[in-house]
Protein backbone atom coordinates (compact mmCIF):
# COMPACT_ATOMS: atom_id res chain seq x y z
CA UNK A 1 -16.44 -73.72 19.68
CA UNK A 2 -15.16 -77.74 20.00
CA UNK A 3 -16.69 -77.84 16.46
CA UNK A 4 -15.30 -75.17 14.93
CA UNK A 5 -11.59 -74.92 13.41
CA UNK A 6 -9.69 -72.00 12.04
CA UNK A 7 -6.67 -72.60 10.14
CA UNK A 8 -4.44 -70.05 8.21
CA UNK A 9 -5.62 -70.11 4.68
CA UNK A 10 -3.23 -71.79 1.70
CA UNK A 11 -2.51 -70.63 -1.69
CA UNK A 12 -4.66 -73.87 -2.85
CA UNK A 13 -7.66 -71.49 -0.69
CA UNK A 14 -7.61 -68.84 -3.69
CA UNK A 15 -10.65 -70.23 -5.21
CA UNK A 16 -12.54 -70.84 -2.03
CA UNK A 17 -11.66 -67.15 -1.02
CA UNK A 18 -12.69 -66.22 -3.87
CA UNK A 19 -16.14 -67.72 -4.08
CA UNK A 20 -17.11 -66.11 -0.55
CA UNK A 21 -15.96 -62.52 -1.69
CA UNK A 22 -18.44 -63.33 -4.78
CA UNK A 23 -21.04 -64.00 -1.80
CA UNK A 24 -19.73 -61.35 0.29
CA UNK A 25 -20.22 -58.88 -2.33
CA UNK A 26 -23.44 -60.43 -3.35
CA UNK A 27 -25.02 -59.66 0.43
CA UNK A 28 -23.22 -56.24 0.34
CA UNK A 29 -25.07 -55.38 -2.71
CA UNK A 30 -21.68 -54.80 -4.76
CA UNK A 31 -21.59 -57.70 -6.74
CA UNK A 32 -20.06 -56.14 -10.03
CA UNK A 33 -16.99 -54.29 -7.73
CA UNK A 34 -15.18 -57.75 -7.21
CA UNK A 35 -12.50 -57.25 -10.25
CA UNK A 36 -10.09 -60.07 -8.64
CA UNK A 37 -9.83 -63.78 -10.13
CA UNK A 38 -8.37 -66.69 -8.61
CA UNK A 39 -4.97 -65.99 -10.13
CA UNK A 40 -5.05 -62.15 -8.29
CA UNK A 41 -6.56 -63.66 -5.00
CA UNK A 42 -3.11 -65.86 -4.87
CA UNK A 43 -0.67 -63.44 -5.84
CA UNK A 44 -1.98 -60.63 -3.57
CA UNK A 45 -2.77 -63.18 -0.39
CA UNK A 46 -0.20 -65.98 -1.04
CA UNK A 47 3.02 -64.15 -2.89
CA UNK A 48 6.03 -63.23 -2.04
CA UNK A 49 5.14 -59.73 -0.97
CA UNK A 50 1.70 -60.46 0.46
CA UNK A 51 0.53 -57.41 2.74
CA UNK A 52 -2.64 -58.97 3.78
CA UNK A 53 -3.09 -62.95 5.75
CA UNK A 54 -6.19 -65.17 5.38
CA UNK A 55 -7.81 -67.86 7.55
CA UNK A 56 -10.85 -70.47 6.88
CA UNK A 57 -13.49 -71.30 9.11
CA UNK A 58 -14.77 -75.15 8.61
CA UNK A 59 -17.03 -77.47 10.28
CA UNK A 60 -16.79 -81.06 10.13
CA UNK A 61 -14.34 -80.56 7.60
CA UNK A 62 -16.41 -77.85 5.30
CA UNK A 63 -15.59 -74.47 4.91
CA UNK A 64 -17.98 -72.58 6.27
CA UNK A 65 -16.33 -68.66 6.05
CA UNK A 66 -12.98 -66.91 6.21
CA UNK A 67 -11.09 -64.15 7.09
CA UNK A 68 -8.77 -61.25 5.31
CA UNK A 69 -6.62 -58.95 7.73
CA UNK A 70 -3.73 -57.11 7.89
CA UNK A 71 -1.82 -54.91 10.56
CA UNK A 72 -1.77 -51.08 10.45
CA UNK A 73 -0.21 -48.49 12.77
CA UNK A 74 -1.43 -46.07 15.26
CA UNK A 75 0.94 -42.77 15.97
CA UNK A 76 -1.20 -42.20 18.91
CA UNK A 77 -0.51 -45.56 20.07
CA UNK A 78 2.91 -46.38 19.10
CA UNK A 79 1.76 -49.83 18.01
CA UNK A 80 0.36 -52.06 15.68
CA UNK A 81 -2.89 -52.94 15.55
CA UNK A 82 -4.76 -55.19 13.12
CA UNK A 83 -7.64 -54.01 10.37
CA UNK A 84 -10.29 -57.00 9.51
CA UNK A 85 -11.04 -55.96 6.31
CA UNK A 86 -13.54 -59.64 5.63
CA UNK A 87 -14.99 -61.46 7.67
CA UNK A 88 -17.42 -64.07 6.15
CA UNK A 89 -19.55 -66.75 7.15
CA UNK A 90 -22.38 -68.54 5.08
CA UNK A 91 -25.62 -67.80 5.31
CA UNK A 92 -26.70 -71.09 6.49
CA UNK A 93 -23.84 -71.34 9.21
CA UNK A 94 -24.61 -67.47 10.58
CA UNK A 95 -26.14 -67.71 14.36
CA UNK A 96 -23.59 -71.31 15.13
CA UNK A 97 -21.17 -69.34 17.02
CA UNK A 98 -18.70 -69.61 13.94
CA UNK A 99 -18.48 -65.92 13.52
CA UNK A 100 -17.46 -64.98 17.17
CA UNK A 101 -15.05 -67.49 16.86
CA UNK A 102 -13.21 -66.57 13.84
CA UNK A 103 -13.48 -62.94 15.17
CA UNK A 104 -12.11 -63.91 18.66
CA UNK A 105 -9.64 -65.89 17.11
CA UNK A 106 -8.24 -62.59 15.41
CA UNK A 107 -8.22 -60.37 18.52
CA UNK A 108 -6.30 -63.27 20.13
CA UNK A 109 -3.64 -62.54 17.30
CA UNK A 110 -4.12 -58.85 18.69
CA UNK A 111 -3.42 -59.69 21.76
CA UNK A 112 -0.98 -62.19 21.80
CA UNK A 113 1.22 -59.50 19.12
CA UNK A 114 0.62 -56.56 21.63
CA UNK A 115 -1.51 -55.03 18.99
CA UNK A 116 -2.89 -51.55 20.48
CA UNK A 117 -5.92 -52.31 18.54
CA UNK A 118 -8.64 -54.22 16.42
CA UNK A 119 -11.02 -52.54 14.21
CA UNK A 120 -12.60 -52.94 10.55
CA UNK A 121 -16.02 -50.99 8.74
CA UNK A 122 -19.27 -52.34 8.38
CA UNK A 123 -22.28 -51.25 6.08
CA UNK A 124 -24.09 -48.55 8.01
CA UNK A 125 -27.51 -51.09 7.06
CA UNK A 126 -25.87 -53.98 7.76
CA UNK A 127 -28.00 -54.13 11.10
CA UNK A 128 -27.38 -58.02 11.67
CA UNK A 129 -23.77 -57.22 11.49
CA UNK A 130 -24.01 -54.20 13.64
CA UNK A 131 -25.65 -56.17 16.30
CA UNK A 132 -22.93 -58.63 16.02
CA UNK A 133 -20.42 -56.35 16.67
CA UNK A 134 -21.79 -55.04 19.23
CA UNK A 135 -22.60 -57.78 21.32
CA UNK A 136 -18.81 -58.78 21.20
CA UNK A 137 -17.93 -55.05 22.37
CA UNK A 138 -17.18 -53.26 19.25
CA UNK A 139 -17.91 -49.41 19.81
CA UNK A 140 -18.46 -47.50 16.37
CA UNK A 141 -16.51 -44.68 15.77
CA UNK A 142 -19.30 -42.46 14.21
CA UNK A 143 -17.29 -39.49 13.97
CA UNK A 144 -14.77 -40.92 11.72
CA UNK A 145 -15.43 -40.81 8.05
CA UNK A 146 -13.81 -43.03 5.22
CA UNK A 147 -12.08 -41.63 2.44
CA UNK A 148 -11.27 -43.71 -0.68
CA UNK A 149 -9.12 -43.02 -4.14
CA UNK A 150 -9.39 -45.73 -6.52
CA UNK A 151 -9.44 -46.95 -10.14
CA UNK A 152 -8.96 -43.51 -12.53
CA UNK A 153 -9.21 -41.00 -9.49
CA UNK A 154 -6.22 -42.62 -7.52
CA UNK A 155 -3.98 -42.64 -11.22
CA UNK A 156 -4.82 -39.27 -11.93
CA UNK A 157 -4.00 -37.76 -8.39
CA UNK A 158 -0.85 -39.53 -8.49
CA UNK A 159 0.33 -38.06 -11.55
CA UNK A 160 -0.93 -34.77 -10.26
CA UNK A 161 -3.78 -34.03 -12.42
């Protein structure tokens, strides 16, 4: 979209980025899970040893949405591939187009890095974005389930408890 630009997000984007995972997480019903600040947005995005890469959407100069992803591997594939684990656009803004395009702009990373791949998870009611994904070719992978560790379960299975 002519009116649509995506640009690699900046360590001055922490607080932006962090304002639409606040609204992310508000949609996704999760509000109190965000445990991040500004300060842990830029250090984990924008640091030295930053895993994980970020781009803005805008319109006539506003940011409108963005964009966390990072690559993974396949063994199957002997390749990378790249995991979207956000992808964000205002509610006002969803329906413009700026959503395919920040999510085409992606698999034309994909692409253009010989990535085998391009996937991420969505809310199983998350029907708008199901749709979304869809449209654009996305098959789910239903018989795949997601397995998580975190907070005290992931310390005390590391120490072997």
């Amino acid at each position: 979209m002519a009116d649509v630009h995506i640009r690699p997000a900046t360590a001055e984007d922490a607080g932006l980025i962090l304002h639409f995972i606040r609204e992310l997480a508000i949609y996704e019903k999760a509000e109190s899970s965000v445990q991040t600040d500004e300060a842990g947005i830029r250090a984990s995005l924008f640091g030295a040893d930053a895993k994980a890469q970020a781009l803005v959407c805008e319109r006539d100069g506003q940011a409108i949405g963005y964009a966390v992803y990072f690559y993974n591997y396949s063994t199957w594939l002997g390749r990378n591939g790249i995991y979207l684990e956000d992808l964000y656009i205002s509610p006002e803004q969803r329906g413009s187009g700026a959503g395919k395009a920040l999510l085409q702009h992606i698999a034309r990373l994909a692409v253009a890095q010989g990535c085998g791949r391009f996937e991420w998870s969505v809310l199983d009611w998350n029907t708008p974005a199901i749709e979304f994904y869809k449209a654009a070719g996305a098959v789910a992978q239903d018989e795949w389930t997601v397995y998580r560790l975190q907070g005290d379960a992931l310390r005390k299975f590391a120490e072997g408890r």
